[in-house]
C-alpha atoms as a PDB file:
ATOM      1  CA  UNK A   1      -8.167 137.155  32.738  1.00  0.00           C
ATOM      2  CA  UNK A   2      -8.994 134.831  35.323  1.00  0.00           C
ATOM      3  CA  UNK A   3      -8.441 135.137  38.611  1.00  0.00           C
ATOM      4  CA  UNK A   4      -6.636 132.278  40.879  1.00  0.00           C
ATOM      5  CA  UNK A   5      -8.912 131.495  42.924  1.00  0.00           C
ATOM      6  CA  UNK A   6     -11.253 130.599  39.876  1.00  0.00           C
ATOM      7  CA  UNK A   7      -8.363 128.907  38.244  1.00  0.00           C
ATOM      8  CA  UNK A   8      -7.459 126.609  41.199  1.00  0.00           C
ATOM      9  CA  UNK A   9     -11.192 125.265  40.648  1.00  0.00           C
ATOM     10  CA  UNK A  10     -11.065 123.146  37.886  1.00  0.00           C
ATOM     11  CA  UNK A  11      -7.875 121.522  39.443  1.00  0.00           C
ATOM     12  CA  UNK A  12      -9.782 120.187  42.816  1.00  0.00           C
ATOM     13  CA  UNK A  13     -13.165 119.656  40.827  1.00  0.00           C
ATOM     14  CA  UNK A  14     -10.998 117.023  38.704  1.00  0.00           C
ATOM     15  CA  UNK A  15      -8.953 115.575  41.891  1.00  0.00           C
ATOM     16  CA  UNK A  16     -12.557 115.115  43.138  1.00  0.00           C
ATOM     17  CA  UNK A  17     -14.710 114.136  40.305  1.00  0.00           C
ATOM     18  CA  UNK A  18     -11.507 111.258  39.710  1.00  0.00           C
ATOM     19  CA  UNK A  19     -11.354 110.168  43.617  1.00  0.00           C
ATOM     20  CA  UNK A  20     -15.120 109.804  43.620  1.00  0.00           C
ATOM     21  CA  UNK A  21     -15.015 107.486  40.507  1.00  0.00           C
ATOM     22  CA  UNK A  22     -12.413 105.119  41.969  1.00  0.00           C
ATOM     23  CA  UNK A  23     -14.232 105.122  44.998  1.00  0.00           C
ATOM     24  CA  UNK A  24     -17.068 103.906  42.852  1.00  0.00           C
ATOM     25  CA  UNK A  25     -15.386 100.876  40.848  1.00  0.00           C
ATOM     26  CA  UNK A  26     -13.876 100.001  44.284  1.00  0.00           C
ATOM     27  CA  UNK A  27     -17.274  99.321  45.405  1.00  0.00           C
ATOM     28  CA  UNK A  28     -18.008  97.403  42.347  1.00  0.00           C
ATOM     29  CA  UNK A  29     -15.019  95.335  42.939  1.00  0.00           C
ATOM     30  CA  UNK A  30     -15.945  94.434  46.760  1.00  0.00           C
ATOM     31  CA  UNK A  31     -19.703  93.807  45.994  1.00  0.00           C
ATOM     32  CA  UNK A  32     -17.991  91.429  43.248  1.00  0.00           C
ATOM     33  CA  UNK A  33     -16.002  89.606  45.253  1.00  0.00           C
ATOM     34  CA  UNK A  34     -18.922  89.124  48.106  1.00  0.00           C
ATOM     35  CA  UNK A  35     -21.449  87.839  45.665  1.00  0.00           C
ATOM     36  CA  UNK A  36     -18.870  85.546  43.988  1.00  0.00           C
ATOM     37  CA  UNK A  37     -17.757  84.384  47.607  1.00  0.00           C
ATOM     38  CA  UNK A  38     -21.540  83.766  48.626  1.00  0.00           C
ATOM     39  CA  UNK A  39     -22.114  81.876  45.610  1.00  0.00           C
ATOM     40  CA  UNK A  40     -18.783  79.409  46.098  1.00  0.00           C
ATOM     41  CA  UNK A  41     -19.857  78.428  50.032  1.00  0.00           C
ATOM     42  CA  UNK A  42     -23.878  78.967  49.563  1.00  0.00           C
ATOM     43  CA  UNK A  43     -24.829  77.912  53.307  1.00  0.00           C
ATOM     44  CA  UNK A  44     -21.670  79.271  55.193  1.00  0.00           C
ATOM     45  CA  UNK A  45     -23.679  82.410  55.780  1.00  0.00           C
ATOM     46  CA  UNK A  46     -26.829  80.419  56.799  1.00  0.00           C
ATOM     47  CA  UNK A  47     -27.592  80.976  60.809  1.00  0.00           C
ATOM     48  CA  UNK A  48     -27.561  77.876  62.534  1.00  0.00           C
ATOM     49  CA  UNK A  49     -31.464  75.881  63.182  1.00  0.00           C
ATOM     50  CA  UNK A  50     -33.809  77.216  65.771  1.00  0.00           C
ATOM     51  CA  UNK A  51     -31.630  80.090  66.290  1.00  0.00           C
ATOM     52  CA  UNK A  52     -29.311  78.116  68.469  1.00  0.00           C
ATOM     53  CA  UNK A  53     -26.133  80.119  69.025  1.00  0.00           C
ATOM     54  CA  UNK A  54     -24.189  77.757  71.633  1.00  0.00           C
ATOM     55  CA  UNK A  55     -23.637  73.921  71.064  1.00  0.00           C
ATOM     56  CA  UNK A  56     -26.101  71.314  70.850  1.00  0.00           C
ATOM     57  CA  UNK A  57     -26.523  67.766  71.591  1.00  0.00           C
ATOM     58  CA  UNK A  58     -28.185  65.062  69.614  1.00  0.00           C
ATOM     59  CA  UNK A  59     -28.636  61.374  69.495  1.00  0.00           C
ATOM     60  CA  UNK A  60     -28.940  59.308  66.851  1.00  0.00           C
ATOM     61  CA  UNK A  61     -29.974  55.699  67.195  1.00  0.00           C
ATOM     62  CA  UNK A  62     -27.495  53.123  66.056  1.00  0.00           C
ATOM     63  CA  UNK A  63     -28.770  49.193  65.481  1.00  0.00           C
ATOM     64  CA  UNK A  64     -27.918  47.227  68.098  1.00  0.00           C
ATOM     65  CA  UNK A  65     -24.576  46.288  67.886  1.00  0.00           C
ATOM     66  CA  UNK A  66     -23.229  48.773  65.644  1.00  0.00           C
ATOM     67  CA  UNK A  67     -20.176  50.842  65.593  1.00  0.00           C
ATOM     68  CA  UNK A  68     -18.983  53.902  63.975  1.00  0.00           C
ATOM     69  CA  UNK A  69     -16.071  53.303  61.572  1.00  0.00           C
ATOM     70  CA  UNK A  70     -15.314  56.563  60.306  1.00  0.00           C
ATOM     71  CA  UNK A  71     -16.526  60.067  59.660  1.00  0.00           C
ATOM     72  CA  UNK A  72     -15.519  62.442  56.954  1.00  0.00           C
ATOM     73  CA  UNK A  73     -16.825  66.028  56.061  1.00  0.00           C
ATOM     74  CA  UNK A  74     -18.238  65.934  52.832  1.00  0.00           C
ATOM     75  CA  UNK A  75     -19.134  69.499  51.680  1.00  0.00           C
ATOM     76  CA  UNK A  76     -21.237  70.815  54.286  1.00  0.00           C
ATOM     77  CA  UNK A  77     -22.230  67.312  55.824  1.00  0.00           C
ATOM     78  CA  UNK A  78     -20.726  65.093  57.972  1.00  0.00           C
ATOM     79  CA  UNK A  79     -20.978  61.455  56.528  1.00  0.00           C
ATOM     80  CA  UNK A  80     -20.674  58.603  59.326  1.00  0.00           C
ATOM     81  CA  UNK A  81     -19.908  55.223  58.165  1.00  0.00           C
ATOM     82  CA  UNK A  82     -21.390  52.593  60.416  1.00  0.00           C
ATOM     83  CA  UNK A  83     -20.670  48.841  60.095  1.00  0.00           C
ATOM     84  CA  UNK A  84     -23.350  46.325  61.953  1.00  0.00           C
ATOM     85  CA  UNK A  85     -22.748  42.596  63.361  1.00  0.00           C
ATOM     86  CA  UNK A  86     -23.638  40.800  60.349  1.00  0.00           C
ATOM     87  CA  UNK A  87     -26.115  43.085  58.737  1.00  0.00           C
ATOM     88  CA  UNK A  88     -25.276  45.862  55.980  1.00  0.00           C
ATOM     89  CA  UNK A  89     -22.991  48.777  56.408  1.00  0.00           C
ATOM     90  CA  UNK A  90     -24.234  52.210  56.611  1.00  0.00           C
ATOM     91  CA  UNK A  91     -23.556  56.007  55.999  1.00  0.00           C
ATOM     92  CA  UNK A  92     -25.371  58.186  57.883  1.00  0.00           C
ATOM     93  CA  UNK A  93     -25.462  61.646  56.585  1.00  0.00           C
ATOM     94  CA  UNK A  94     -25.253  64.315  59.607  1.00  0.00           C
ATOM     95  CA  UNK A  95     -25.922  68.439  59.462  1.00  0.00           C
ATOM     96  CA  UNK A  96     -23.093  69.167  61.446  1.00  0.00           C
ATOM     97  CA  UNK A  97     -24.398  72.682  62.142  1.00  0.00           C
ATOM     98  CA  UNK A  98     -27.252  71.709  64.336  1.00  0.00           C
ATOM     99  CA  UNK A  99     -26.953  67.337  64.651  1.00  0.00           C
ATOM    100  CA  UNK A 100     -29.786  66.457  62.087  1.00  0.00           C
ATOM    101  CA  UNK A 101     -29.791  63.062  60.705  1.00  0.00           C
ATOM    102  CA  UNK A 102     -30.386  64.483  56.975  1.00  0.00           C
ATOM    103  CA  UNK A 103     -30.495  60.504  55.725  1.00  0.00           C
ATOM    104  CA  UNK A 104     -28.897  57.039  55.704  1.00  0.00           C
ATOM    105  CA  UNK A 105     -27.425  54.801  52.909  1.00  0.00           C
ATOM    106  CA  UNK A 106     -27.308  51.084  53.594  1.00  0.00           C
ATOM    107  CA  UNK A 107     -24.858  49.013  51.342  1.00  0.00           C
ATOM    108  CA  UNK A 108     -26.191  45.458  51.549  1.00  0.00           C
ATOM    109  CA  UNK A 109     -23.235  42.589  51.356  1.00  0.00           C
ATOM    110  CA  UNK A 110     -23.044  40.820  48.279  1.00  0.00           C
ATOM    111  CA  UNK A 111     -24.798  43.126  46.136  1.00  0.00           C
ATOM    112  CA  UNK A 112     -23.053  43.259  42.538  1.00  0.00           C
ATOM    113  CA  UNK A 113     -24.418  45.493  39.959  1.00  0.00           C
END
């Protein structure tokens, strides 16, 4: 016949062995959810250029005459439209993370396709 103590055993082995292997799939579950989060905002985790932790400041040269119209956030860019006196409207497309002029569009009046 077995003794208590040896009987008791098999109880906390099993309340262990069952806590370890939801501890386990909860783990699964978080790393999940990180790597699916990563993958759905891909530069949200990126540090900002040059290792800048503050602010920064940068200009970027407008035509002469120019103004800004509007800007709207576009993903993870910052897309200024710029109208000129007489010449073709613009989008410039801005980092907003460190200021970098990533490119420009120019939409030419009286262009049809």
């Amino acid at each position: 016949m077995a003794s208590p103590a040896q009987a008791s055993a098999p109880l906390w082995l099993k309340v262990l062995v069952i806590v370890m292997g939801l501890l386990i799939v909860a783990g699964f579950v978080v790393i999940a959810a990180e790597i699916a989060r990563r993958m759905s905002t891909p530069n949200a985790a990126r540090p900002p250029a040059s290792g800048m932790t503050s602010g920064f400041s940068e200009r970027i040269a407008l035509p002469s005459g120019a103004r800004v119209v509007s800007m709207n956030a576009v993903g993870d860019r910052l897309v200024v439209h710029v109208e000129t006196q007489g010449g073709p409207a613009s989008a410039y497309i801005v980092d907003p993370r460190n200021g970098a002029l990533l490119g420009t569009i120019e939409f030419p009046p009286g262009v049809t396709r």
